[in-house]
N, C-alpha and C. Protein backbone atom coordinates (compact mmCIF):
# COMPACT_ATOMS: atom_id res chain seq x y z
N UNK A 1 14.98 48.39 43.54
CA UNK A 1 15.95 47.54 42.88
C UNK A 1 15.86 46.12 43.40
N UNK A 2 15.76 45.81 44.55
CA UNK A 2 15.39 44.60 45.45
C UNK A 2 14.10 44.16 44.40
N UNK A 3 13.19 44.59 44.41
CA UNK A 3 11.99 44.31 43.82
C UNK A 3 12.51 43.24 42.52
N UNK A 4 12.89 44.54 41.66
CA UNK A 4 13.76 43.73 40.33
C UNK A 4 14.37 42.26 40.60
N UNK A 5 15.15 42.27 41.71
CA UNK A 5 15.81 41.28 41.23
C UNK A 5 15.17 39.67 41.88
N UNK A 6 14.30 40.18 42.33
CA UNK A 6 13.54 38.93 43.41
C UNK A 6 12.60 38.64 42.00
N UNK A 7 12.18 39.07 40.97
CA UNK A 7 11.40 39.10 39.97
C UNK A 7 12.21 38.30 39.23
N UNK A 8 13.46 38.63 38.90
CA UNK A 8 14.23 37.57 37.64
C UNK A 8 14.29 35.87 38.61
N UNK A 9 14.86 36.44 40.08
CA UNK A 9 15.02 35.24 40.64
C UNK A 9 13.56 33.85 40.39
N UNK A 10 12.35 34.58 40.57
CA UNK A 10 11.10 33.86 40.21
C UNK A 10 10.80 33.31 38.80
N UNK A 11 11.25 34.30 37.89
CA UNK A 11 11.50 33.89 36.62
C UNK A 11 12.02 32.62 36.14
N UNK A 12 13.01 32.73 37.01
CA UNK A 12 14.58 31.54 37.19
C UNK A 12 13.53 30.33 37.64
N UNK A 13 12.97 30.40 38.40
CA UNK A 13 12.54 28.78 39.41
C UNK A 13 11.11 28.65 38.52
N UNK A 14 10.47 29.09 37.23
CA UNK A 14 9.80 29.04 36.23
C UNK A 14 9.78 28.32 35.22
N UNK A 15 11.04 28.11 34.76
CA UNK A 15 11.07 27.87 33.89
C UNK A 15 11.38 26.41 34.00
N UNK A 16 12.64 25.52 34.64
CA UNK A 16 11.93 24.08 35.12
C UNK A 16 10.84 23.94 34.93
N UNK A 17 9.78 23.98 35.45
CA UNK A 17 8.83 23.81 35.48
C UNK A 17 7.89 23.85 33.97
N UNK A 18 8.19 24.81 33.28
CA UNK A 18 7.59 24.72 32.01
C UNK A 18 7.95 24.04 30.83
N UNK A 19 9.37 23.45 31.36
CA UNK A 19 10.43 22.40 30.72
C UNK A 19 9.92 21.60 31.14
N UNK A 20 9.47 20.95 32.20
CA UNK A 20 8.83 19.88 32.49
C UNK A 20 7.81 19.55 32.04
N UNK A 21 6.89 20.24 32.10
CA UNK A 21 6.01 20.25 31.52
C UNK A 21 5.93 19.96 30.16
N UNK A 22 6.79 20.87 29.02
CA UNK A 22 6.62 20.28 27.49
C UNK A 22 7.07 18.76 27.48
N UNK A 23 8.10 18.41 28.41
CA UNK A 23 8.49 17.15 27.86
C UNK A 23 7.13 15.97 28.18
N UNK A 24 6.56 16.59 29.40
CA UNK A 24 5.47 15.41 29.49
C UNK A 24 4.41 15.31 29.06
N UNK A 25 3.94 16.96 28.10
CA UNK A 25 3.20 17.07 26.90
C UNK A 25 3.64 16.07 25.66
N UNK A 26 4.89 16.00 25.38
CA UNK A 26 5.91 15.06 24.19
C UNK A 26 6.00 13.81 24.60
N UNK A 27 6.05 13.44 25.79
CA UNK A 27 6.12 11.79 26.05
C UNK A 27 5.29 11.26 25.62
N UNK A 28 3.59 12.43 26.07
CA UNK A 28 2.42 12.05 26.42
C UNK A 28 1.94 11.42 24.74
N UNK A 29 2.54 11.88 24.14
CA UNK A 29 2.02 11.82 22.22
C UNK A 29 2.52 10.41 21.90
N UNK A 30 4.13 10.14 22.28
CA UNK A 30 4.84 8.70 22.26
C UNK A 30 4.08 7.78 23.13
N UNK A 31 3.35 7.73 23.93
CA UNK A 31 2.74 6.49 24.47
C UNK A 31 1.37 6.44 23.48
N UNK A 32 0.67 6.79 22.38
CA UNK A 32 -0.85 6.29 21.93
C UNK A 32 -0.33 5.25 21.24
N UNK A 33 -0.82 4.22 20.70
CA UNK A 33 -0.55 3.27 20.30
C UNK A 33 -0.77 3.14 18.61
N UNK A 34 -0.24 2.33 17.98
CA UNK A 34 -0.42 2.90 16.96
C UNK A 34 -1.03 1.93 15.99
N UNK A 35 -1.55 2.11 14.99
CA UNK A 35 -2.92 1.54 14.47
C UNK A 35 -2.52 0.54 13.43
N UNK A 36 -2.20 -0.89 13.78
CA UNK A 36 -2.26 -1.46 12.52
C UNK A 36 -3.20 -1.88 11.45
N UNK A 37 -3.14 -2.05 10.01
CA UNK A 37 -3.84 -2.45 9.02
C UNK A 37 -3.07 -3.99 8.59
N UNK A 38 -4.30 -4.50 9.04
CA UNK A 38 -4.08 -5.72 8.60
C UNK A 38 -4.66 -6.00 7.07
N UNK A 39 -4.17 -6.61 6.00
CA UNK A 39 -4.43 -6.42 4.40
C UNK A 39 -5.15 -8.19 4.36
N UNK A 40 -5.41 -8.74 3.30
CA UNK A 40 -5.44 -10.49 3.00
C UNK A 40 -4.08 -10.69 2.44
N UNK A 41 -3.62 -11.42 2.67
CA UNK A 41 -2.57 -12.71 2.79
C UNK A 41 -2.23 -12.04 1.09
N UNK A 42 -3.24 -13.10 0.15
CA UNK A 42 -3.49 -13.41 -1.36
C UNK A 42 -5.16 -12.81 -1.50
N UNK A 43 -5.04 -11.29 -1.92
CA UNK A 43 -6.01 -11.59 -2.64
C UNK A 43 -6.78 -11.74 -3.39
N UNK A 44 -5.66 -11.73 -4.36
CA UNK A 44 -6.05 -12.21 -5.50
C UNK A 44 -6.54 -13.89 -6.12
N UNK A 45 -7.87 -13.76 -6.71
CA UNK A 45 -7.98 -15.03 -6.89
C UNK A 45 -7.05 -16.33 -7.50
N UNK A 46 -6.61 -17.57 -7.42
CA UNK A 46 -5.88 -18.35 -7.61
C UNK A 46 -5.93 -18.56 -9.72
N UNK A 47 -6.69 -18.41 -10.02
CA UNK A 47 -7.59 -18.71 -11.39
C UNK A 47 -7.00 -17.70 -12.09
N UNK A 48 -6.49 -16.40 -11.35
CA UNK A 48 -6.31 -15.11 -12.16
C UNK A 48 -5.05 -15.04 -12.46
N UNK A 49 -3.88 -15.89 -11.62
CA UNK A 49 -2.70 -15.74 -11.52
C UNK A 49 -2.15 -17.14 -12.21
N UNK A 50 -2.65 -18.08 -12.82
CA UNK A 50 -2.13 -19.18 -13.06
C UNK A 50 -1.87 -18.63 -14.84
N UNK A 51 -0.98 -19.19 -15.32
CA UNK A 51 -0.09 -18.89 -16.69
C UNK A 51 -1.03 -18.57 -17.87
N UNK A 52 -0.73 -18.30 -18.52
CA UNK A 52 -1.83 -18.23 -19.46
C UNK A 52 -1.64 -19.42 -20.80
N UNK A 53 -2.42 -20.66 -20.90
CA UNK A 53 -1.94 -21.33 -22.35
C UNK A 53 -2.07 -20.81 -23.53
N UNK A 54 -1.01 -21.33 -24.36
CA UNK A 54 -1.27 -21.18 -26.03
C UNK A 54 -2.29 -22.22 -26.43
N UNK A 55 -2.37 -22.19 -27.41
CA UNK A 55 -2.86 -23.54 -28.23
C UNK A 55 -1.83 -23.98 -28.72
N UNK A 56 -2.13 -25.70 -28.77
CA UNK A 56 -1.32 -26.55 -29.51
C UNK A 56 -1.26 -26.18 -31.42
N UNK A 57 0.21 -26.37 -31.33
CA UNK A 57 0.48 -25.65 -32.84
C UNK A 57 0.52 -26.90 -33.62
N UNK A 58 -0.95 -26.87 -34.61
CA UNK A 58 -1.37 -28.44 -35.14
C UNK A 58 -1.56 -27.83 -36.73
N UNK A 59 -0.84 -27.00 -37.07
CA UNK A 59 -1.14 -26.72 -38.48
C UNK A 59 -0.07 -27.45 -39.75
N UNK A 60 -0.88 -28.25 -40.24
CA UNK A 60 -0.12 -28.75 -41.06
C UNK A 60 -0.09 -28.32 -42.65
N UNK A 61 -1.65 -27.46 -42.60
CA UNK A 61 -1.82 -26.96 -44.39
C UNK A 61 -1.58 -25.68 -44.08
N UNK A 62 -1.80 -24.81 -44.77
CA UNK A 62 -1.82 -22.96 -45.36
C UNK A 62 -3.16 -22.81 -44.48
N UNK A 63 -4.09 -23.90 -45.16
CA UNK A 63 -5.72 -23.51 -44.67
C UNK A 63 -5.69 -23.66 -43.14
N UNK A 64 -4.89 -24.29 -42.87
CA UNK A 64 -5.16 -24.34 -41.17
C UNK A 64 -4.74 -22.99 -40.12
N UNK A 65 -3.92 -22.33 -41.03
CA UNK A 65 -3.40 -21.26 -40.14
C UNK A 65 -4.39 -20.43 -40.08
N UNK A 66 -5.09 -19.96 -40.48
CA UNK A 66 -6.15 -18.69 -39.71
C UNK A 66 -7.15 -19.16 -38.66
N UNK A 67 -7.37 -20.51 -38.40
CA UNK A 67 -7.75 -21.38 -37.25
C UNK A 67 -6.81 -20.64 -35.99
N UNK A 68 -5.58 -21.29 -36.51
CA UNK A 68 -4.32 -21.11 -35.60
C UNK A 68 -4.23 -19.95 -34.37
N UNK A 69 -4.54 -18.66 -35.87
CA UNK A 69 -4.06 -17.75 -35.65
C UNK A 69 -5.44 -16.89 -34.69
N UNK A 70 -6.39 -17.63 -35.14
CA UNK A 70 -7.94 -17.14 -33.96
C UNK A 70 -7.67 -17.49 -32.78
N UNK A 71 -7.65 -18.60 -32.42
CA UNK A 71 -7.02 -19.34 -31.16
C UNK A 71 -6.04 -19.06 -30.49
N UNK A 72 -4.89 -17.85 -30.98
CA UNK A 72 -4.07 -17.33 -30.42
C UNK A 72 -4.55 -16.09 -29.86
N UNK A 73 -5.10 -15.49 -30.96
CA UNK A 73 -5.81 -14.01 -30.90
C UNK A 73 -6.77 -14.27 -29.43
N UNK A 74 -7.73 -15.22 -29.24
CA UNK A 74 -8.55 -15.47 -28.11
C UNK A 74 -7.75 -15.85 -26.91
N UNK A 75 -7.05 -16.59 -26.73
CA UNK A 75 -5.97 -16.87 -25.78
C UNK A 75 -5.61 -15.75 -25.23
N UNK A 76 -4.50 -14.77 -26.11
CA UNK A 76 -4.87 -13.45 -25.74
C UNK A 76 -5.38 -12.58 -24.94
N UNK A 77 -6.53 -12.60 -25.69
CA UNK A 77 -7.82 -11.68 -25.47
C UNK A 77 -8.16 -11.82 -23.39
N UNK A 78 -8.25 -13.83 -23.50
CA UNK A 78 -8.38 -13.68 -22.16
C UNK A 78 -7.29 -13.65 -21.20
N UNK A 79 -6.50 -13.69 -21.72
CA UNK A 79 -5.01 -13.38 -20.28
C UNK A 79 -5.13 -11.81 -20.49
N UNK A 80 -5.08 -11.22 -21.29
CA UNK A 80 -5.64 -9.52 -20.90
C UNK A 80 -6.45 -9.49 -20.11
N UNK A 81 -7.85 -10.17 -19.90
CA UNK A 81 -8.66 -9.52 -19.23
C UNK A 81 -8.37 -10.56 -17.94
N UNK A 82 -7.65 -11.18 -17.81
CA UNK A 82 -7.17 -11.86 -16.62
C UNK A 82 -6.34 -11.00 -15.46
N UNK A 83 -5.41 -10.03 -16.76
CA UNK A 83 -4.47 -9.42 -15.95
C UNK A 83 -5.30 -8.23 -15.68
N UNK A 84 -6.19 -7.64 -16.09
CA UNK A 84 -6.90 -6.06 -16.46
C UNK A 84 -7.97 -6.58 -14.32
N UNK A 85 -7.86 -8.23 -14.75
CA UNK A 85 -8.85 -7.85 -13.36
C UNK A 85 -8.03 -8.04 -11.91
N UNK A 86 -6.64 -8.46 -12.25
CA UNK A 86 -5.37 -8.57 -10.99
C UNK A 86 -5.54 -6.91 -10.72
N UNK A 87 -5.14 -6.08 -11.95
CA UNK A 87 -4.59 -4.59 -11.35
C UNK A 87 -6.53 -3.96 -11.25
N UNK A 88 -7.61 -4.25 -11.32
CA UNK A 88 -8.59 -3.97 -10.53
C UNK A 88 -8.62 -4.27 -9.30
N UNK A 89 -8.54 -5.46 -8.70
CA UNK A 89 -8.41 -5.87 -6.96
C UNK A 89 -6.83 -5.37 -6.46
N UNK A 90 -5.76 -4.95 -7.55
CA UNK A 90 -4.97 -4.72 -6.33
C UNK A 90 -4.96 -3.36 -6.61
N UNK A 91 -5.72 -2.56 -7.10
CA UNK A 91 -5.85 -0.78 -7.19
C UNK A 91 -6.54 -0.27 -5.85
N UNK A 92 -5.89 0.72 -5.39
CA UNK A 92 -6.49 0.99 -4.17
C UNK A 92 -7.18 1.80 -3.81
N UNK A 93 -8.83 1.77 -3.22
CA UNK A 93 -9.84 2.15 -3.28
C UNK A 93 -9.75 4.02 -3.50
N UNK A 94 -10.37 4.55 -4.27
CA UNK A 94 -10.77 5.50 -4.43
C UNK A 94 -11.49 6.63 -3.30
């Protein structure tokens, strides 16, 4: 019976010790340092982000409006592919 209880008593002065231990396994994880990503500022080009113009509205006959109306259509055309190439550089790599 002596035996027994000198056994729990060892048990007892054990376990400190293995408490100590996890916590300085857990500290040990809180001290690595941790990894920044540094990105560019802008990087998108300056050219890609500036407004997009109309054309000047110079129609004074019937016949002039399908001029008009090309020159709008193209205007257009390139602020789409202005904006189509912003969300290419800011899509994030594959």
């Amino acid at each position: 019976m002596n035996n027994t209880k000198n056994n729990s008593i060892e048990l007892w002065h054990r376990y400190p010790v293995l408490l100590l231990l996890c916590l300085m396994m857990l500290s040990g994880c809180s001290a690595k340092p941790s990894t920044v990503m540094h990105s560019p500022i802008n990087p998108v080009p300056h050219h890609l982000l500036l407004p997009c113009p109309s054309p000047d509205f110079t129609v004074r006959t019937w016949g002039e409006y399908p001029g008009y109306v090309a020159r709008l259509h193209l205007a257009l055309e390139k602020c789409n592919a202005d904006k189509q190439a912003v969300a290419t550089i800011m899509a994030p790599p594959a």
